[in-house]
PDB file of N, CA and C in Angstrom:
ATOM      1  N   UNK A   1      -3.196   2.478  13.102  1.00  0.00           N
ATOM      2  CA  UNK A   1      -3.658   2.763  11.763  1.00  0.00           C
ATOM      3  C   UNK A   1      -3.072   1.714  10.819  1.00  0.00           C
ATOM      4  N   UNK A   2      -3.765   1.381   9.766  1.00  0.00           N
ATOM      5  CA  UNK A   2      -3.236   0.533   9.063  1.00  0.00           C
ATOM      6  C   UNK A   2      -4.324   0.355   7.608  1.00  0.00           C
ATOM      7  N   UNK A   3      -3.832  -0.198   6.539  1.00  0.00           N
ATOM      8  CA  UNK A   3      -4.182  -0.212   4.953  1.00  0.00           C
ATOM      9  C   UNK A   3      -4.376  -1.558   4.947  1.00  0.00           C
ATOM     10  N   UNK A   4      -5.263  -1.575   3.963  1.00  0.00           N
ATOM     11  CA  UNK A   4      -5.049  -2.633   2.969  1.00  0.00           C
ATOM     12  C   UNK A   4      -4.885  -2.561   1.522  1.00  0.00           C
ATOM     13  N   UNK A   5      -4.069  -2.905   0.884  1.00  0.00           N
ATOM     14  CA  UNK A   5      -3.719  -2.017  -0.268  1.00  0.00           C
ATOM     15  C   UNK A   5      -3.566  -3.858  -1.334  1.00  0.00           C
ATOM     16  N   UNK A   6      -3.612  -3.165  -2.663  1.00  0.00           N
ATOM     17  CA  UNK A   6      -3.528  -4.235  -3.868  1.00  0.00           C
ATOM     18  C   UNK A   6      -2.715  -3.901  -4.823  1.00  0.00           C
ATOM     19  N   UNK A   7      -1.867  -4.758  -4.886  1.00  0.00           N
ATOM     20  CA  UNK A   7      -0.745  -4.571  -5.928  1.00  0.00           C
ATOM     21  C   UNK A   7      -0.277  -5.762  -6.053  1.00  0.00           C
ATOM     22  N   UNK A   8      -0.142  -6.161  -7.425  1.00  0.00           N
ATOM     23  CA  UNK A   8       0.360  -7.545  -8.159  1.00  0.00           C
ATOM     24  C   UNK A   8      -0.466  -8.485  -8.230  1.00  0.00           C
ATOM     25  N   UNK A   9      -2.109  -8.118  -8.215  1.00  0.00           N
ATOM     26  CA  UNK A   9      -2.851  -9.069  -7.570  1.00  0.00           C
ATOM     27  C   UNK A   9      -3.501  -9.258  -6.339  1.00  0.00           C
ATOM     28  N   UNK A  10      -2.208  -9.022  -5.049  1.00  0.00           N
ATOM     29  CA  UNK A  10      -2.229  -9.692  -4.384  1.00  0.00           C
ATOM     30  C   UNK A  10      -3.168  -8.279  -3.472  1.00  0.00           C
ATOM     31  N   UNK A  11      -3.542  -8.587  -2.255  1.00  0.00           N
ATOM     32  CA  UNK A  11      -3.822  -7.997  -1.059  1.00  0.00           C
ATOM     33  C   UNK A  11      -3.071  -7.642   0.032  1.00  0.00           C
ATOM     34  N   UNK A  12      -2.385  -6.455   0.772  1.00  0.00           N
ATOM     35  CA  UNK A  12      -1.589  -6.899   1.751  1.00  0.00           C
ATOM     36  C   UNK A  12      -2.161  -5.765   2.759  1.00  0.00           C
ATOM     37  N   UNK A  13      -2.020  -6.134   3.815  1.00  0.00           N
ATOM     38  CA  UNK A  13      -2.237  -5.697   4.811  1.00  0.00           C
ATOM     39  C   UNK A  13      -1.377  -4.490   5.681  1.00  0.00           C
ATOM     40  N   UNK A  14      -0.751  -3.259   5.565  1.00  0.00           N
ATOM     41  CA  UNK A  14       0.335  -2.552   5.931  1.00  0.00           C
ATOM     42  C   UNK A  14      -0.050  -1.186   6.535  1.00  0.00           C
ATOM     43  N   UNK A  15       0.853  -1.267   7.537  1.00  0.00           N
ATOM     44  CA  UNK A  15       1.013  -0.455   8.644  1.00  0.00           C
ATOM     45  C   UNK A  15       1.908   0.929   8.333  1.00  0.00           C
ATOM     46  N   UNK A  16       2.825   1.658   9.040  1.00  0.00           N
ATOM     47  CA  UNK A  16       3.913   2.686   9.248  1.00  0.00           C
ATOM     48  C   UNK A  16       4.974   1.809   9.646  1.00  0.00           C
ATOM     49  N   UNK A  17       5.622   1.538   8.881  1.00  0.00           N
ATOM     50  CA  UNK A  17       7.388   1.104   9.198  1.00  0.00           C
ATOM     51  C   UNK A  17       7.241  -0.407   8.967  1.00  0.00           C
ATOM     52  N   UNK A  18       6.217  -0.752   8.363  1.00  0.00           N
ATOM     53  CA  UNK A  18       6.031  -2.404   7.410  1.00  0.00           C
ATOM     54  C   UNK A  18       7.180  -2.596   6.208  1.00  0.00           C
ATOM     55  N   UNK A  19       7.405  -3.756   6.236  1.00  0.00           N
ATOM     56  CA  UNK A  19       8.280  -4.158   4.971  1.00  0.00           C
ATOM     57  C   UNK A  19       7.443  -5.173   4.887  1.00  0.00           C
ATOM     58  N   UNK A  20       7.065  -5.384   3.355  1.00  0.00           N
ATOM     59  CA  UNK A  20       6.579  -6.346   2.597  1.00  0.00           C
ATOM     60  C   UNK A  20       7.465  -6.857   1.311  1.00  0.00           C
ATOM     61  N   UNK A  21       6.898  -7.816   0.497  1.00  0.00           N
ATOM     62  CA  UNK A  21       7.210  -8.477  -0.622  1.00  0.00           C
ATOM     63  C   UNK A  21       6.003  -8.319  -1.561  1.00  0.00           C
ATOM     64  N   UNK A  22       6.869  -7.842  -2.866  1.00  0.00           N
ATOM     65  CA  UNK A  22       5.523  -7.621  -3.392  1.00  0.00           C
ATOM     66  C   UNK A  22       6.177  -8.319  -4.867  1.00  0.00           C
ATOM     67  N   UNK A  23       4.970  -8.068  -5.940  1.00  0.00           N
ATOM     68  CA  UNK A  23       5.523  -8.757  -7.293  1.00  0.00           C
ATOM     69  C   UNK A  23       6.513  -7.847  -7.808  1.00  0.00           C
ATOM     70  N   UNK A  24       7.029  -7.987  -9.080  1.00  0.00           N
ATOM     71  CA  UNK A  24       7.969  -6.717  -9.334  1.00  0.00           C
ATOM     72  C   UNK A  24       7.566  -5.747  -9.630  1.00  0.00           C
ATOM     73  N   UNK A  25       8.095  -4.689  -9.533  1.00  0.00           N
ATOM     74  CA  UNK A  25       7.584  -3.120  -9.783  1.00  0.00           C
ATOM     75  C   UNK A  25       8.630  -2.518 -10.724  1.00  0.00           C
ATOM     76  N   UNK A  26       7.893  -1.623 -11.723  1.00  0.00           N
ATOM     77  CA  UNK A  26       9.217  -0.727 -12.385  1.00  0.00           C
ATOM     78  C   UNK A  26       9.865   0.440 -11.823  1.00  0.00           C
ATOM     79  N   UNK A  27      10.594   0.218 -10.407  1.00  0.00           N
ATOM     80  CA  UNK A  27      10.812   1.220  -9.873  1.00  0.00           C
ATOM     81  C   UNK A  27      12.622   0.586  -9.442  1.00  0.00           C
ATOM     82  N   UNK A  28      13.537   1.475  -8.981  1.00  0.00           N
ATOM     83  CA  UNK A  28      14.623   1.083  -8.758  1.00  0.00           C
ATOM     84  C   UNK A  28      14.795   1.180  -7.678  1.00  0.00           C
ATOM     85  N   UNK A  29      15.773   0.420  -6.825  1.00  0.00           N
ATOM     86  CA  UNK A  29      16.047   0.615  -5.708  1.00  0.00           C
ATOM     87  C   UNK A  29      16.036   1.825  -4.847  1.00  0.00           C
ATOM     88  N   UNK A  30      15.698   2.266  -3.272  1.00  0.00           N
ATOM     89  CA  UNK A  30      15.240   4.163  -3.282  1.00  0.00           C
ATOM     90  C   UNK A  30      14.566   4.726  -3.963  1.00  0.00           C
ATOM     91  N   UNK A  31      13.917   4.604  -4.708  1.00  0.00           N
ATOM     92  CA  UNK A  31      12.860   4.900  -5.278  1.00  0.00           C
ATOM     93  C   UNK A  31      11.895   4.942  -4.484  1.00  0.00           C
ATOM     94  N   UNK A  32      10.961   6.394  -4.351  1.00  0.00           N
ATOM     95  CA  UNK A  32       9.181   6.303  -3.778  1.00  0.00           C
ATOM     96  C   UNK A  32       8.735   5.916  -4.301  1.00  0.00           C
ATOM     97  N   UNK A  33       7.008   4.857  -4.235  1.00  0.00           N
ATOM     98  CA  UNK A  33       6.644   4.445  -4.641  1.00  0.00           C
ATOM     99  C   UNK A  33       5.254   4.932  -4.043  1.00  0.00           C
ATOM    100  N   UNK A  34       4.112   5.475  -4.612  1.00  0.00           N
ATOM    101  CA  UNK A  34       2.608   6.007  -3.886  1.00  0.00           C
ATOM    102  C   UNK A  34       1.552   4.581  -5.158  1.00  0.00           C
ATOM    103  N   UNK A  35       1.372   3.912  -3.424  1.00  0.00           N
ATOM    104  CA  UNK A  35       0.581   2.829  -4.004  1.00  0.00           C
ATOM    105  C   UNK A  35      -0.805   3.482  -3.630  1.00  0.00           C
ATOM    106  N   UNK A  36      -2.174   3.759  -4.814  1.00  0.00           N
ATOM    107  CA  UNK A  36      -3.253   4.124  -4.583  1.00  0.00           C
ATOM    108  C   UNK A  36      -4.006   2.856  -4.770  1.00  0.00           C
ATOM    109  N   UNK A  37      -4.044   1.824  -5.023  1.00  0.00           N
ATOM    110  CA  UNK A  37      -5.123   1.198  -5.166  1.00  0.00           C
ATOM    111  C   UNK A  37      -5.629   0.398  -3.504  1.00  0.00           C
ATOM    112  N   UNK A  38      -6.197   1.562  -2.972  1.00  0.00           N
ATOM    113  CA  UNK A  38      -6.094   1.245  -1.222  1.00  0.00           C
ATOM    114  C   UNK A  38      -7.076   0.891  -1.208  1.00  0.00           C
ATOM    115  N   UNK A  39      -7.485  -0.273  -0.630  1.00  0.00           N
ATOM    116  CA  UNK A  39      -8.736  -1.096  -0.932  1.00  0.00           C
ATOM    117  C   UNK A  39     -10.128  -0.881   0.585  1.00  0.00           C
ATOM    118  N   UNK A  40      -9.052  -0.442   2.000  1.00  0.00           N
ATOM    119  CA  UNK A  40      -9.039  -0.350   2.851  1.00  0.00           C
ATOM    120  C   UNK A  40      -8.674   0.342   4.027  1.00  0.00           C
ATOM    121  N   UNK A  41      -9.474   1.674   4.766  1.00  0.00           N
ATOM    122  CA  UNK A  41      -8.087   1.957   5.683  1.00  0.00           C
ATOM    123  C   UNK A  41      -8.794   2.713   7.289  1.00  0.00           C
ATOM    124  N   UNK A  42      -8.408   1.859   8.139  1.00  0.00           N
ATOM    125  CA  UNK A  42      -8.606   1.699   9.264  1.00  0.00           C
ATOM    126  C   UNK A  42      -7.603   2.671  10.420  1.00  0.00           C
ATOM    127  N   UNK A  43      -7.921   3.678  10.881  1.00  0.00           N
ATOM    128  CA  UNK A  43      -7.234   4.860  11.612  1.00  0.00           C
ATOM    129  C   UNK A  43      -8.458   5.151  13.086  1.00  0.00           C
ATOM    130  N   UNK A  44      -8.069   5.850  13.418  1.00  0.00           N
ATOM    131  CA  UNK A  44      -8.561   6.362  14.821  1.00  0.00           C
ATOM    132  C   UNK A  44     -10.126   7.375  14.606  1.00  0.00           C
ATOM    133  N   UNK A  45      -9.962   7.723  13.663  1.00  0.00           N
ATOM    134  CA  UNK A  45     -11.338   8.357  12.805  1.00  0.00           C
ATOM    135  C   UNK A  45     -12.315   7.041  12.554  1.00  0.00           C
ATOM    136  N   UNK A  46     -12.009   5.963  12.583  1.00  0.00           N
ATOM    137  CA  UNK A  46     -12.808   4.908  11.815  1.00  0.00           C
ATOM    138  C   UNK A  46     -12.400   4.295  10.881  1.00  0.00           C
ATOM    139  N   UNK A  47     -13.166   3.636  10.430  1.00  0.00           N
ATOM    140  CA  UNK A  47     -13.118   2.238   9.412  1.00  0.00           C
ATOM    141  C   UNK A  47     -13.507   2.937   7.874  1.00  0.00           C
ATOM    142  N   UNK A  48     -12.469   3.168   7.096  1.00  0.00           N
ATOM    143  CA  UNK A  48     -12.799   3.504   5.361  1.00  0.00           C
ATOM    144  C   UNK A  48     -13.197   2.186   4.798  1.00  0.00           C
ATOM    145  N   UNK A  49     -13.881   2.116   3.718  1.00  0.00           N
ATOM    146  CA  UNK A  49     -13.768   0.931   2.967  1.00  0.00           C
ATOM    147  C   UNK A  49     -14.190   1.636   1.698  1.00  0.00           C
ATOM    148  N   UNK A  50     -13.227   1.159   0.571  1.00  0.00           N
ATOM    149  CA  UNK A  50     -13.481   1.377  -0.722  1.00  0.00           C
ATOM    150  C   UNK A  50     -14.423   0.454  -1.575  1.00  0.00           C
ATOM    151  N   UNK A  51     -15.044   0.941  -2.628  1.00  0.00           N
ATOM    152  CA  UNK A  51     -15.871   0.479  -3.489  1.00  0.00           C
ATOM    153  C   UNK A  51     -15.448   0.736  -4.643  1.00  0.00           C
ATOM    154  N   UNK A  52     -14.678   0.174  -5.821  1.00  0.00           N
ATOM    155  CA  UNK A  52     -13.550  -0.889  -4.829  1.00  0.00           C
ATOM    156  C   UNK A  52     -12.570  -0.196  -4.276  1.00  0.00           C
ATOM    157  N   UNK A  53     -12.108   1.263  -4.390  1.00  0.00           N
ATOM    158  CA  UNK A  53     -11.010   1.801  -3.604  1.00  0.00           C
ATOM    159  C   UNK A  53     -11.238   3.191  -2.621  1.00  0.00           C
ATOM    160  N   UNK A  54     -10.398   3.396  -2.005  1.00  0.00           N
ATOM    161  CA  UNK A  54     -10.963   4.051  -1.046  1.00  0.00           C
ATOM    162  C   UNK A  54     -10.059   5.680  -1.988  1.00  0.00           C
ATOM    163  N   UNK A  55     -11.493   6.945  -2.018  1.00  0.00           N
ATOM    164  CA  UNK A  55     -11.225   7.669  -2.655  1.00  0.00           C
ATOM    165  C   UNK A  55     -10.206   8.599  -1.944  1.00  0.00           C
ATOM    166  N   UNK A  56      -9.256   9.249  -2.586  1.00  0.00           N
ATOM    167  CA  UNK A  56      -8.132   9.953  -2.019  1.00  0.00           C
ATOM    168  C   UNK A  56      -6.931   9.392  -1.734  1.00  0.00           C
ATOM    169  N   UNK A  57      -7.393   8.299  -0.656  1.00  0.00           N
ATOM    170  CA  UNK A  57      -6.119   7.600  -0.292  1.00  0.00           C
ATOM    171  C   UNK A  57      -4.669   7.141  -0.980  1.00  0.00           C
ATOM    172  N   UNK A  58      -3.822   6.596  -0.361  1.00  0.00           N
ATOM    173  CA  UNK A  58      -2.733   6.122  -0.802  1.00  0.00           C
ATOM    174  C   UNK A  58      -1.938   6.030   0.070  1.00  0.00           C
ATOM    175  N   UNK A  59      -0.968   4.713  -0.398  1.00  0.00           N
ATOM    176  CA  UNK A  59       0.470   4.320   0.728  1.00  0.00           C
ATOM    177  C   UNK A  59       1.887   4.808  -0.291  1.00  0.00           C
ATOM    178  N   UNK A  60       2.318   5.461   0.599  1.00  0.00           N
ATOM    179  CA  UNK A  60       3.700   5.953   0.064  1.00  0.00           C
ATOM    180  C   UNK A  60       4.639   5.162   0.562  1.00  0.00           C
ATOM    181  N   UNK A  61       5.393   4.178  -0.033  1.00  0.00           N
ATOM    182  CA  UNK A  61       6.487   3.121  -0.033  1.00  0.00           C
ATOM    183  C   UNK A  61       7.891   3.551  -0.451  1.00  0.00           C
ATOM    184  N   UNK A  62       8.789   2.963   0.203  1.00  0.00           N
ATOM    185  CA  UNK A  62      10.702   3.450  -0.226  1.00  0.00           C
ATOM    186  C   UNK A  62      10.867   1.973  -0.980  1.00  0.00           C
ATOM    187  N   UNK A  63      11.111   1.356  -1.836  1.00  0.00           N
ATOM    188  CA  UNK A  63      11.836   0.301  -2.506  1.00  0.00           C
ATOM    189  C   UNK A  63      13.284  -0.212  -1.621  1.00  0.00           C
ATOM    190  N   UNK A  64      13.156  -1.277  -1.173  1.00  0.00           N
ATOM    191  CA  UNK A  64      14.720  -1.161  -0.130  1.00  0.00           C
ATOM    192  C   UNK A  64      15.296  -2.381  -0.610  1.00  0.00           C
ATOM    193  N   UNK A  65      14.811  -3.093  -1.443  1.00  0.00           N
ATOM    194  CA  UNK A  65      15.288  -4.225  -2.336  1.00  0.00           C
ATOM    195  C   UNK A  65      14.802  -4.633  -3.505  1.00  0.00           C
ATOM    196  N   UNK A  66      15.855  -5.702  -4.301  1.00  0.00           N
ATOM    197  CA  UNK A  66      14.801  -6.564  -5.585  1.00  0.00           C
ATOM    198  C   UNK A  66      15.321  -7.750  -5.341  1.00  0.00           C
ATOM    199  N   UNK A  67      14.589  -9.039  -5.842  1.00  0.00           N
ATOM    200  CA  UNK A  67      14.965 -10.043  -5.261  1.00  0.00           C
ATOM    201  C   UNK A  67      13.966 -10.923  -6.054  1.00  0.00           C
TER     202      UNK A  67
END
């Protein structure tokens, strides 16, 4: 299973137990973070694709750095 999700612009591609880099966020370190703007999401049910986002969805993220 896996997303494609948009934040900062950018596009990223993320899985279960992914670490990415993203632009800055107003969130603090440990902090959850529920990214909805899921553009994309590909599971064992099939292929979602949003127009432009996929309705319901969302990636729930832990903040584990700033940098």
């Amino acid at each position: 299973m896996y997303a494609v999700i948009e934040t900062g612009g950018k596009q990223y591609r993320v899985s279960e137990g992914d670490a990415i880099n993203v632009e800055k966020l107003p969130y603090q370190v440990g902090d959850s973070v529920e990214l909805d703007r899921v553009l994309l999401v590909s599971s064992e049910k099939g292929l979602a694709v949003g127009q432009p986002t996929v309705e319901g969805a969302k990636v729930v993220a832990k903040v584990e750095a700033e940098g």
